[in-house]
C-alpha atoms as a PDB file:
ATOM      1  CA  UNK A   1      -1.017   9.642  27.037  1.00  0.00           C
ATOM      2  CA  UNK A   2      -4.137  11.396  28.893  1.00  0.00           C
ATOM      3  CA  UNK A   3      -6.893  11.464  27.163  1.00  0.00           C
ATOM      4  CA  UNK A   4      -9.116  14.577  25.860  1.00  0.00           C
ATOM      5  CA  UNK A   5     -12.563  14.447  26.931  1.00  0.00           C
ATOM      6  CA  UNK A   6     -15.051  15.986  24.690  1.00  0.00           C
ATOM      7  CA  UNK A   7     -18.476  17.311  25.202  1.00  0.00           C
ATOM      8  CA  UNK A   8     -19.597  19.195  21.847  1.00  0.00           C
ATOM      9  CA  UNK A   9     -18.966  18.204  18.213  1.00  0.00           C
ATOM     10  CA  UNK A  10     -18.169  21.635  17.738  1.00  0.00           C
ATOM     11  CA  UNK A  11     -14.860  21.687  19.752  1.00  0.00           C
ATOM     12  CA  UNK A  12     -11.822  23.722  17.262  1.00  0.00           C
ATOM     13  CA  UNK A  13      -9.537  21.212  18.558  1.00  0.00           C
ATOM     14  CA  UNK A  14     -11.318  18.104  16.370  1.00  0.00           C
ATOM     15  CA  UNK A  15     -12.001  20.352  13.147  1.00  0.00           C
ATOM     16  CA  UNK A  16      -9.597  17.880  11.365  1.00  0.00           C
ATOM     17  CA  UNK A  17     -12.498  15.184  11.659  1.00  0.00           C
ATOM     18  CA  UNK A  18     -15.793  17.300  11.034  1.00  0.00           C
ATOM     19  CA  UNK A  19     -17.595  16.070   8.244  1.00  0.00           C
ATOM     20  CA  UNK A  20     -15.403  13.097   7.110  1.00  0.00           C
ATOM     21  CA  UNK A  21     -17.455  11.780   3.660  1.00  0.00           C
ATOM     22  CA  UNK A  22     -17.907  15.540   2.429  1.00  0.00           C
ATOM     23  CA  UNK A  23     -14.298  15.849   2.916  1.00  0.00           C
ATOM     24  CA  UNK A  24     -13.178  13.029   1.904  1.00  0.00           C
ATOM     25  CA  UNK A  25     -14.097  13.840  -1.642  1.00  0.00           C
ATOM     26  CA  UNK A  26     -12.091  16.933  -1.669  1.00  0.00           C
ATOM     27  CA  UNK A  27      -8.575  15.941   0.266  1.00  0.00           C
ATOM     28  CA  UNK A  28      -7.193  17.394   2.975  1.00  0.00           C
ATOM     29  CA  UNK A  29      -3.705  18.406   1.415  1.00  0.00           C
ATOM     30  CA  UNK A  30      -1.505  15.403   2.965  1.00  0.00           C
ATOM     31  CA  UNK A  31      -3.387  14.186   5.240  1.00  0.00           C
ATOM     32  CA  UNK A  32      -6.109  11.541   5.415  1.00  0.00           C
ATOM     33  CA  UNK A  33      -8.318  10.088   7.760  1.00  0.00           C
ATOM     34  CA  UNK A  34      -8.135   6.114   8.780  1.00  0.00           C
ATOM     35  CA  UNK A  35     -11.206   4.678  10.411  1.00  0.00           C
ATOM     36  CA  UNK A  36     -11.341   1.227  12.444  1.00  0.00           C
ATOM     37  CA  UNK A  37      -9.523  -0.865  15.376  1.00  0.00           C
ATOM     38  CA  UNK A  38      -7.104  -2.343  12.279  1.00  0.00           C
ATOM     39  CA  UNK A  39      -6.046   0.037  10.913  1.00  0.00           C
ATOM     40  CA  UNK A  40      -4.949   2.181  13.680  1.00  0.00           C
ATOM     41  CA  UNK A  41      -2.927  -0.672  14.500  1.00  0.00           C
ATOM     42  CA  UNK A  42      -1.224  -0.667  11.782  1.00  0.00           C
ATOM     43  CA  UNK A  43      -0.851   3.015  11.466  1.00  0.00           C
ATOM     44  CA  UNK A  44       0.670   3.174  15.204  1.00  0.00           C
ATOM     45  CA  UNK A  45       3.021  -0.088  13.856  1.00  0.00           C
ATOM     46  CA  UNK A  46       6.573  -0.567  13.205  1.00  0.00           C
ATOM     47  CA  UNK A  47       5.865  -0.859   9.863  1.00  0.00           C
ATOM     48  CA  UNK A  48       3.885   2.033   9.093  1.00  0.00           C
ATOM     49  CA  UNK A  49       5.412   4.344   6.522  1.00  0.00           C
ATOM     50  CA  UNK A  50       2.700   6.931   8.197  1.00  0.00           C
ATOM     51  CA  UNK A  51       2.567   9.407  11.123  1.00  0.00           C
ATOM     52  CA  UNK A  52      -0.472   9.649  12.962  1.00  0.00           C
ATOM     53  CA  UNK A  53      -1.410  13.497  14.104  1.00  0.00           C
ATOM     54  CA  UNK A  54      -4.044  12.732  16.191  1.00  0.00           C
ATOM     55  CA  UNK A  55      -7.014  10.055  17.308  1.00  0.00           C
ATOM     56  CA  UNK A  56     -10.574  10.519  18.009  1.00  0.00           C
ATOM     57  CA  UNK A  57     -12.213   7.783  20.017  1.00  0.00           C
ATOM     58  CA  UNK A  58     -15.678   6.772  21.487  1.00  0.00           C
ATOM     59  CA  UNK A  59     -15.385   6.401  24.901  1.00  0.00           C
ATOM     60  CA  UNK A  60     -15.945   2.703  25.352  1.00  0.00           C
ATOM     61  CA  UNK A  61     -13.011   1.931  23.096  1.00  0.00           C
ATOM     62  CA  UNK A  62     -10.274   3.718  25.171  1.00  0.00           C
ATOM     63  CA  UNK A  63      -9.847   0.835  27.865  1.00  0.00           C
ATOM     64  CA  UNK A  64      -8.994  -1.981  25.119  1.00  0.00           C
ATOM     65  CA  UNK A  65      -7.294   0.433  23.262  1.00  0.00           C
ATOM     66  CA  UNK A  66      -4.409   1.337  25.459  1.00  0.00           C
ATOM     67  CA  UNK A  67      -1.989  -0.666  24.169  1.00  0.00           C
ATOM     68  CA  UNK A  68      -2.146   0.633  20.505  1.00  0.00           C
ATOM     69  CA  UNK A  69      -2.660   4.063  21.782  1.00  0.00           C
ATOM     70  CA  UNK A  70       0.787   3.736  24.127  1.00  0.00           C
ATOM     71  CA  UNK A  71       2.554   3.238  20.808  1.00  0.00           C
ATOM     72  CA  UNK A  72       1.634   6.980  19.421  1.00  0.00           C
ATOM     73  CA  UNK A  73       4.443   9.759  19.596  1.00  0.00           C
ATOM     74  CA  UNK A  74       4.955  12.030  22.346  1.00  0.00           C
ATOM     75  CA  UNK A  75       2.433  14.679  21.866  1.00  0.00           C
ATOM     76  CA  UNK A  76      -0.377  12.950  19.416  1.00  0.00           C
ATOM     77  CA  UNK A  77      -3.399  14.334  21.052  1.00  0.00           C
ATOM     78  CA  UNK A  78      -6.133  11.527  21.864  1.00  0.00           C
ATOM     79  CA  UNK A  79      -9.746  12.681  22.211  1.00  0.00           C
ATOM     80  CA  UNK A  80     -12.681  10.372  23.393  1.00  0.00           C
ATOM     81  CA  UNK A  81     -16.594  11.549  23.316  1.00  0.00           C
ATOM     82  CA  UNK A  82     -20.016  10.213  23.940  1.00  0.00           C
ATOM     83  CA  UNK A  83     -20.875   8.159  21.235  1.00  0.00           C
ATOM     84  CA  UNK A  84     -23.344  10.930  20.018  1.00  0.00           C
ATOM     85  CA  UNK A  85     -20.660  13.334  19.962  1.00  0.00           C
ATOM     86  CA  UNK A  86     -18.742  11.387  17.851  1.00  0.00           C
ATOM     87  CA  UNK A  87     -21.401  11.025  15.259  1.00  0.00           C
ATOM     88  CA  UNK A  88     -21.780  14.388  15.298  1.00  0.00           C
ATOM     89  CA  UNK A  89     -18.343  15.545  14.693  1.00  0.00           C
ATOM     90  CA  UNK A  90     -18.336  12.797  11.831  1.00  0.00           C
ATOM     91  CA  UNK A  91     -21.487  13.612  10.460  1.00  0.00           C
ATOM     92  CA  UNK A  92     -22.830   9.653  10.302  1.00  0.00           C
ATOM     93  CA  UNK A  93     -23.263   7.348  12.778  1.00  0.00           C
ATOM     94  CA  UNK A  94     -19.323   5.784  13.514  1.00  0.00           C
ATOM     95  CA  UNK A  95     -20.101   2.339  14.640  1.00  0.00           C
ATOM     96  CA  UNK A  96     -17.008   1.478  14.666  1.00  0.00           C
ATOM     97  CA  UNK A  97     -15.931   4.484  17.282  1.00  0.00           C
ATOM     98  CA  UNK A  98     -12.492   5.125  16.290  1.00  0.00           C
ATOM     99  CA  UNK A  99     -10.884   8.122  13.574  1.00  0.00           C
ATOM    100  CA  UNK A 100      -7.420   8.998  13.520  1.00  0.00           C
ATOM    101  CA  UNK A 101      -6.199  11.752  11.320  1.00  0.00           C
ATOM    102  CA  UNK A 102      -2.895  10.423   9.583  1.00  0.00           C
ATOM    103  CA  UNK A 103       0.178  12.279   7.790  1.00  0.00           C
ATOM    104  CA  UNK A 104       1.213  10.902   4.016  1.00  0.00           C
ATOM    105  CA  UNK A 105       4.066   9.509   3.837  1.00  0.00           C
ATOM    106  CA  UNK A 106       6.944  11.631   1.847  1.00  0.00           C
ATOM    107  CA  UNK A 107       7.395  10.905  -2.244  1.00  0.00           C
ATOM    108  CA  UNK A 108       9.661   8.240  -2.683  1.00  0.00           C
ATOM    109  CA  UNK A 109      12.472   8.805  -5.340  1.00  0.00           C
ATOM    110  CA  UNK A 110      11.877   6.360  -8.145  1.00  0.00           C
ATOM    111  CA  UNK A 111      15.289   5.551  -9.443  1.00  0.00           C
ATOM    112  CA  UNK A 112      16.751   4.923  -6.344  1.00  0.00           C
ATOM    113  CA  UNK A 113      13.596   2.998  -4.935  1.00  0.00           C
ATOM    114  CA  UNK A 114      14.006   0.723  -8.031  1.00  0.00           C
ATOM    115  CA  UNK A 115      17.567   0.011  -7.953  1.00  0.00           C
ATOM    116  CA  UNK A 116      17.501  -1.072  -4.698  1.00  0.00           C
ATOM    117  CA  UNK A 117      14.465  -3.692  -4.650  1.00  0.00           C
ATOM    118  CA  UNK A 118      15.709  -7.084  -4.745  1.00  0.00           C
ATOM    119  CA  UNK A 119      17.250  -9.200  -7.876  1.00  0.00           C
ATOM    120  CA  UNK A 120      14.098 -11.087  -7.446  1.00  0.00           C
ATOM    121  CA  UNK A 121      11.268  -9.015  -7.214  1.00  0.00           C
ATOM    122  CA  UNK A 122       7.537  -7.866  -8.195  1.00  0.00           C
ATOM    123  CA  UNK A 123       5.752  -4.148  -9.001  1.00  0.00           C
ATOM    124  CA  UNK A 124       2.248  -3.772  -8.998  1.00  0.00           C
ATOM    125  CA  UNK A 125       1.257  -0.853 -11.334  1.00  0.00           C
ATOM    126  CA  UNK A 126      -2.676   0.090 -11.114  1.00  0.00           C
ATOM    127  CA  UNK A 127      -3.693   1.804 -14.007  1.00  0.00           C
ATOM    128  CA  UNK A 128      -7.079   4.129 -14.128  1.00  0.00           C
ATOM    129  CA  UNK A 129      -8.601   2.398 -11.233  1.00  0.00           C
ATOM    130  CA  UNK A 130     -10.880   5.035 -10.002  1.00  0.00           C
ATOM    131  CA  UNK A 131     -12.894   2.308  -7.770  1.00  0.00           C
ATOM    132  CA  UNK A 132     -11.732   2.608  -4.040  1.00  0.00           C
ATOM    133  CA  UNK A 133     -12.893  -1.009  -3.072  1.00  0.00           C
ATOM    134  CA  UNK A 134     -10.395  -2.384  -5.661  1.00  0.00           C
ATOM    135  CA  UNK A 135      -7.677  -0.256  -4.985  1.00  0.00           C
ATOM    136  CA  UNK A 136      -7.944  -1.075  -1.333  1.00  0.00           C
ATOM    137  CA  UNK A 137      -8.058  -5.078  -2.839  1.00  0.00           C
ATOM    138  CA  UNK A 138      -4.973  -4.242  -4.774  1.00  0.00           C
ATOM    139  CA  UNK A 139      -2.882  -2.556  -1.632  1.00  0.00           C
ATOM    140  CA  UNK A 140      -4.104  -5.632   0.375  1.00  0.00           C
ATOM    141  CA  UNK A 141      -2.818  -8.554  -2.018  1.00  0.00           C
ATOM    142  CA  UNK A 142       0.131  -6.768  -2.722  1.00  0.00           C
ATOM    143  CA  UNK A 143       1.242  -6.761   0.625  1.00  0.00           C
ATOM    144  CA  UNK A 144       0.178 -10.202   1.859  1.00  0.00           C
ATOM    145  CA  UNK A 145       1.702 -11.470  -1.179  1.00  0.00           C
ATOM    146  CA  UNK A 146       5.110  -9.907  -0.772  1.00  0.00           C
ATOM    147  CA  UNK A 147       5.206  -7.241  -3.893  1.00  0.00           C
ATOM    148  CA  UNK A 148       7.783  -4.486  -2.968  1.00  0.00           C
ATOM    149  CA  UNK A 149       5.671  -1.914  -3.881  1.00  0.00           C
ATOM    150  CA  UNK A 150       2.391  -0.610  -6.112  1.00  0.00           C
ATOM    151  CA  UNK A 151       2.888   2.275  -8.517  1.00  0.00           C
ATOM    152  CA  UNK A 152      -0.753   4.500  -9.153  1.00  0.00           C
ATOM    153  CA  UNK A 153      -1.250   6.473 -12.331  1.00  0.00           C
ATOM    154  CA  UNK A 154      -3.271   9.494 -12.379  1.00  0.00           C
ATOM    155  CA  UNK A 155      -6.346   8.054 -13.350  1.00  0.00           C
ATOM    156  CA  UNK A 156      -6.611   5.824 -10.163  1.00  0.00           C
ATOM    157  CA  UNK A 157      -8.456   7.288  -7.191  1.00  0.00           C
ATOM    158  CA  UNK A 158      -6.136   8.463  -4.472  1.00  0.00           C
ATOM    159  CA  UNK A 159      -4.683   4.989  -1.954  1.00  0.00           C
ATOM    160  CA  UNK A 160      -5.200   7.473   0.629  1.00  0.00           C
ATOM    161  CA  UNK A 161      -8.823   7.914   0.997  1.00  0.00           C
ATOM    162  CA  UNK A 162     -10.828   6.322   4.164  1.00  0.00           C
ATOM    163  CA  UNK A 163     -12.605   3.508   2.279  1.00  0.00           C
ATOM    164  CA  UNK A 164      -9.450   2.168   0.227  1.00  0.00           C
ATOM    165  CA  UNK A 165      -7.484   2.159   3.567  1.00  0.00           C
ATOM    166  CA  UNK A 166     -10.214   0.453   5.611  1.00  0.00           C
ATOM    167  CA  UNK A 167     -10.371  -2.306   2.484  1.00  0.00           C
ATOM    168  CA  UNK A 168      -6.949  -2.376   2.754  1.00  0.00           C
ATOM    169  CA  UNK A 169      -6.576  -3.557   6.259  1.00  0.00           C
ATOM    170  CA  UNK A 170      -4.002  -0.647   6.442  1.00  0.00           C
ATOM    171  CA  UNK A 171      -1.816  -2.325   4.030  1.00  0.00           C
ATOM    172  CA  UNK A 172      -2.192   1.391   2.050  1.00  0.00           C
ATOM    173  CA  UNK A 173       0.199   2.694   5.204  1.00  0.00           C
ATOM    174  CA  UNK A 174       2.419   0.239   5.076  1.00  0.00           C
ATOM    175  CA  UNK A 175       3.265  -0.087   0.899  1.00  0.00           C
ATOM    176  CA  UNK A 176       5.660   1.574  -0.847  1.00  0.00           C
ATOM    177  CA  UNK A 177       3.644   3.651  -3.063  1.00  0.00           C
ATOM    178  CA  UNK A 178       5.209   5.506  -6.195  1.00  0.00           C
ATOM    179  CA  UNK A 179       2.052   7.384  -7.232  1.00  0.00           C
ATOM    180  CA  UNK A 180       1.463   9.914 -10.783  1.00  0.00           C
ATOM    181  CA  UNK A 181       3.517   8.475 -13.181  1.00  0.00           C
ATOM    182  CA  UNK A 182       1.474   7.867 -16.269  1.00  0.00           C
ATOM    183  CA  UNK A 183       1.502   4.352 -17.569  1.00  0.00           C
ATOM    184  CA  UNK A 184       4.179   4.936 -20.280  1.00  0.00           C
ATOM    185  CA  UNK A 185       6.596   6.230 -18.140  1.00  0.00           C
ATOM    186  CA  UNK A 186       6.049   3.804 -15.512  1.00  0.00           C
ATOM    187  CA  UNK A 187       6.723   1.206 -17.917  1.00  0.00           C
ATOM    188  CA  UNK A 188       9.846   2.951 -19.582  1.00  0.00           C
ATOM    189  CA  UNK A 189      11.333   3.883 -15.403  1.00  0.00           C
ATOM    190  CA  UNK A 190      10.589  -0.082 -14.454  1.00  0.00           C
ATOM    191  CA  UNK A 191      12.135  -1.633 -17.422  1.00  0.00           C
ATOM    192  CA  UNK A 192      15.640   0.444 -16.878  1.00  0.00           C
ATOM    193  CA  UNK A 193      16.091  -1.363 -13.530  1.00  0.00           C
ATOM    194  CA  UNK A 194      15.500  -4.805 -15.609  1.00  0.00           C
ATOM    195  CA  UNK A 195      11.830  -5.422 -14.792  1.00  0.00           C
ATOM    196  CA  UNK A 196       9.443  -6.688 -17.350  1.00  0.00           C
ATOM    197  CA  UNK A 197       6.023  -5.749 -17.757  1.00  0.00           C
ATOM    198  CA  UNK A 198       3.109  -7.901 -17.893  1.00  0.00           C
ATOM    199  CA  UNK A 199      -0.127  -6.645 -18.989  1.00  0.00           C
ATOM    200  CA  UNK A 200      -3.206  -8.325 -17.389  1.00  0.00           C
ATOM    201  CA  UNK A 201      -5.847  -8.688 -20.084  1.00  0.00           C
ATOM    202  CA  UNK A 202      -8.762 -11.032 -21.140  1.00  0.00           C
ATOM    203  CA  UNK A 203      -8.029 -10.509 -24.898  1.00  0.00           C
ATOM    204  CA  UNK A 204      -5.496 -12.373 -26.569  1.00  0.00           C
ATOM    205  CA  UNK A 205      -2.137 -13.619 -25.258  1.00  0.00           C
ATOM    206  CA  UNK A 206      -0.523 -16.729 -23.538  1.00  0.00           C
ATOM    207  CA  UNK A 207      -2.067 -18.346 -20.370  1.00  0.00           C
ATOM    208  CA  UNK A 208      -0.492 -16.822 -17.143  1.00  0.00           C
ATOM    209  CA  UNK A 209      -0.072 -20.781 -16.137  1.00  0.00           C
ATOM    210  CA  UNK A 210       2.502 -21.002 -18.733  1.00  0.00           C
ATOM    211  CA  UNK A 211       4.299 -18.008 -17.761  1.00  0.00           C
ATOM    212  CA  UNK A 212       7.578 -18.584 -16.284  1.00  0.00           C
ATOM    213  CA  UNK A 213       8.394 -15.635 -13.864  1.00  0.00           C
ATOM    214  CA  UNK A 214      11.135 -13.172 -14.749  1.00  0.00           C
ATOM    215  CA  UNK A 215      13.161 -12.032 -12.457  1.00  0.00           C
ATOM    216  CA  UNK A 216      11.436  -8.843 -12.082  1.00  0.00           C
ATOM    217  CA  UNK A 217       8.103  -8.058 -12.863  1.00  0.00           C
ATOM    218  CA  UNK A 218       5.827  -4.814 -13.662  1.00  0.00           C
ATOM    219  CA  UNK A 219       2.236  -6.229 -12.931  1.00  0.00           C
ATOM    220  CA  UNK A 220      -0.227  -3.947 -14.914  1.00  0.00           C
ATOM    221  CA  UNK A 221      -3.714  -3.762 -14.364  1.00  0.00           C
ATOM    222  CA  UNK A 222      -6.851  -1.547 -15.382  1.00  0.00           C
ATOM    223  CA  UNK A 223     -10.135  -0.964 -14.810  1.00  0.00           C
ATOM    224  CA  UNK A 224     -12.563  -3.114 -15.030  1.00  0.00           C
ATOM    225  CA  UNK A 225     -14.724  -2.692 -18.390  1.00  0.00           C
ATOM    226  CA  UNK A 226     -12.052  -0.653 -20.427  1.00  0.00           C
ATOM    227  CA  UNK A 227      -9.361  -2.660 -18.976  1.00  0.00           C
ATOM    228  CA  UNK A 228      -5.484  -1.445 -20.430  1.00  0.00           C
ATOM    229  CA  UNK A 229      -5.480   0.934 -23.253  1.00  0.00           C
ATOM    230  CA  UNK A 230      -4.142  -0.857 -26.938  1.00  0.00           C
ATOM    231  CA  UNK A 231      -0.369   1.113 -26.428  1.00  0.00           C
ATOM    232  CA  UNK A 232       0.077  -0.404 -22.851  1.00  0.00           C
ATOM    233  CA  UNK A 233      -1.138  -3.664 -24.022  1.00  0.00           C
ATOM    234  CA  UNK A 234       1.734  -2.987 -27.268  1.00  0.00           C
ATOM    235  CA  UNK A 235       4.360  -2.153 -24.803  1.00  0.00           C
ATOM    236  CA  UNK A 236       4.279  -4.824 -22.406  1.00  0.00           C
ATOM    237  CA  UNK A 237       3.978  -8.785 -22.392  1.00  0.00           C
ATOM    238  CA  UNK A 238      -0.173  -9.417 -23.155  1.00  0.00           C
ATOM    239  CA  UNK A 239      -0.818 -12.139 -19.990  1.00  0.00           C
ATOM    240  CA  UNK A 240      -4.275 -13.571 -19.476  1.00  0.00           C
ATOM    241  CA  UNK A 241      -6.002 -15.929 -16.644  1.00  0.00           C
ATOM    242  CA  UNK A 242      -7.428 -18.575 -18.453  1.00  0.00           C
ATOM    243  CA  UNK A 243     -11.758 -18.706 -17.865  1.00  0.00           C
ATOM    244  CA  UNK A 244     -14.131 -20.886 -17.663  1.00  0.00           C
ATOM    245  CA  UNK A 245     -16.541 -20.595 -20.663  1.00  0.00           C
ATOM    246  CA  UNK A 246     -19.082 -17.889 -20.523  1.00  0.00           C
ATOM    247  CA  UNK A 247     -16.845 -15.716 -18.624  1.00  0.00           C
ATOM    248  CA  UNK A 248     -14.391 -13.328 -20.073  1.00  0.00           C
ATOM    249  CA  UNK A 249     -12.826 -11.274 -16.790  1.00  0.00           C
ATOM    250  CA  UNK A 250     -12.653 -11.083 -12.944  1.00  0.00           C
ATOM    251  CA  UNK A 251     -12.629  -8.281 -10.541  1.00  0.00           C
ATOM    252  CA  UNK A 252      -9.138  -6.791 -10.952  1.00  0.00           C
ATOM    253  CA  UNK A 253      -8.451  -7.112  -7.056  1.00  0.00           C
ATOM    254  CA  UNK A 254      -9.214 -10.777  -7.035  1.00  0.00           C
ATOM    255  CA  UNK A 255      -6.830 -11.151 -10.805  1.00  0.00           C
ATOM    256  CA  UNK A 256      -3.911  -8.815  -8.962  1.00  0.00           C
ATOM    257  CA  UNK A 257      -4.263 -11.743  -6.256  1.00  0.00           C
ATOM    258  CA  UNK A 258      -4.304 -14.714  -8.464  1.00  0.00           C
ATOM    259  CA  UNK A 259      -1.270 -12.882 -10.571  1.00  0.00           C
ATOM    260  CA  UNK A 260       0.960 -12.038  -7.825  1.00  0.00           C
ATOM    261  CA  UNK A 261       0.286 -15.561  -6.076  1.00  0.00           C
ATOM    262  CA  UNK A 262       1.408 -17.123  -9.373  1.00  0.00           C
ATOM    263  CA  UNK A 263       4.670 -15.003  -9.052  1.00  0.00           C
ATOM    264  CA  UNK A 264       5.839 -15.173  -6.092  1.00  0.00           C
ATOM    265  CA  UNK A 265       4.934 -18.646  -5.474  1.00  0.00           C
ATOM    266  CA  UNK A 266       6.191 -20.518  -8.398  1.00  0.00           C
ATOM    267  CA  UNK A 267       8.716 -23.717  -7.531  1.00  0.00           C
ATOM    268  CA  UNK A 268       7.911 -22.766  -4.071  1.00  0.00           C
ATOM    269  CA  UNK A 269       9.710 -19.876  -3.826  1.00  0.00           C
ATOM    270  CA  UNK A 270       8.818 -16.801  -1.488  1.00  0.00           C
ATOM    271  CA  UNK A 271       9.543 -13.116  -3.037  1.00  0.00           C
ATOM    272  CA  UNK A 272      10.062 -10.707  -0.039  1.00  0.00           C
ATOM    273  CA  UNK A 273      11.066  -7.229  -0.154  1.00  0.00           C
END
């Protein structure tokens, strides 16, 4: 790998990076941009389901980056700049001095994604989460907590933008991720391949203390405030996380943690895909 020395934020070669939070909002049509030392790691790892296209560094981060860098496919350009540069190809100061434009991964097929997860085994299906701190929070718990893979509807704001990777800790590029399938079919798909849905809620329904794990489980969550619609909360098993008074709700990252710790964990068993 030799890297690419810049010396305008105009160069053709880094148009990919120009202008990251403008374009952010819009997409860049299966790509995506991953920011931060942690990341990269993981997006250069074994167990990245993602192909990085190309890296844009400040130039003090080369040196301790080698080793990460050496792991990059034949080819995957590397460009370094003054730190200035950098700013100015990003269009805000980049403290942390390291981009790297990323390829998604390809759709998975559902059927044969589901029939092949383990007899014992947890889902994670985020439902109109449009907030990219908790979908980040979501991607994160599910993978430290051994779920074989999170399932977005439509309503939820894409895994794949740069915040909800960075909260992530690149767990996004690592996840399976079945992503468009509103609720009600995600629900009808899961249950043919035996799993049973839960249906996070602070409304009525039995304490998720006294729930004794199935075998396989469809975790659903919504957004905070309007939470799951009534015909989700109809279709699937009603499970709540018992409050202190005064209190009605958490953040839905910190309840998909609490939920899939519950799961996986029960008798001390370990769930691993």
């Amino acid at each position: 790998m030799t890297p690419i020395s810049l010396t305008s934020y105009d160069d053709p070669r880094i148009a990919a990076f120009r202008d990251v939070r403008e374009r952010d909002l819009t997409g860049r049509d299966g790509l995506f941009i991953a920011e931060g030392e942690v990341v990269l790691n993981v997006l250069t790892s074994p167990w990245s389901r993602c192909r990085a296209r190309a890296v844009l560094l400040a130039e003090r981060r080369l040196t301790k980056l080698a080793p990460v860098l050496a792991r990059l496919e034949p080819g995957v350009p590397v460009y370094i700049a003054p730190q200035d540069v950098l700013d100015g190809i990003a269009g805000f100061h980049l403290h942390r001095g390291i981009l790297a434009l990323g390829e998604k991964p390809a759709p998975l097929d559902l059927d044969p994604f589901l029939a092949a997860r383990p007899a014992r085994s947890v889902l994670v299906g985020a439902v109109g989460i449009g907030n990219a701190d908790n979908i980040g929070g979501i991607f994160r718990n599910a993978a430290a907590l051994g779920a074989c893979g999170v399932m977005v509807d439509p309503g939820c704001c894409d895994p794949f933008y740069r915040k909800a990777i960075r909260v992530s800790v690149g767990a996004v590029l690592r996840t399976p991720l079945l992503i468009g399938l509103p609720v009600l079919q995600m629900v009808e798909r899961a249950e043919a391949h035996g799993y049973v849905p839960l249906a996070l809620t602070p409304g009525e329904g039995p304490d998720l203390t006294d729930l004794e794990p199935p075998e396989r489980t469809l975790v659903l969550l919504g957004s905070e405030g309007p939470g799951l619609s009534p015909d989700v909360l109809a279709r699937a098993r009603p499970v709540r996380i018992p409050m202190a008074s005064g209190f009605d709700s958490l953040n839905v990252a910190a309840t998909s943690a609490i939920v899939l710790h519950h799961l996986t964990r029960r008798r001390g068993e370990s769930r691993s895909c």
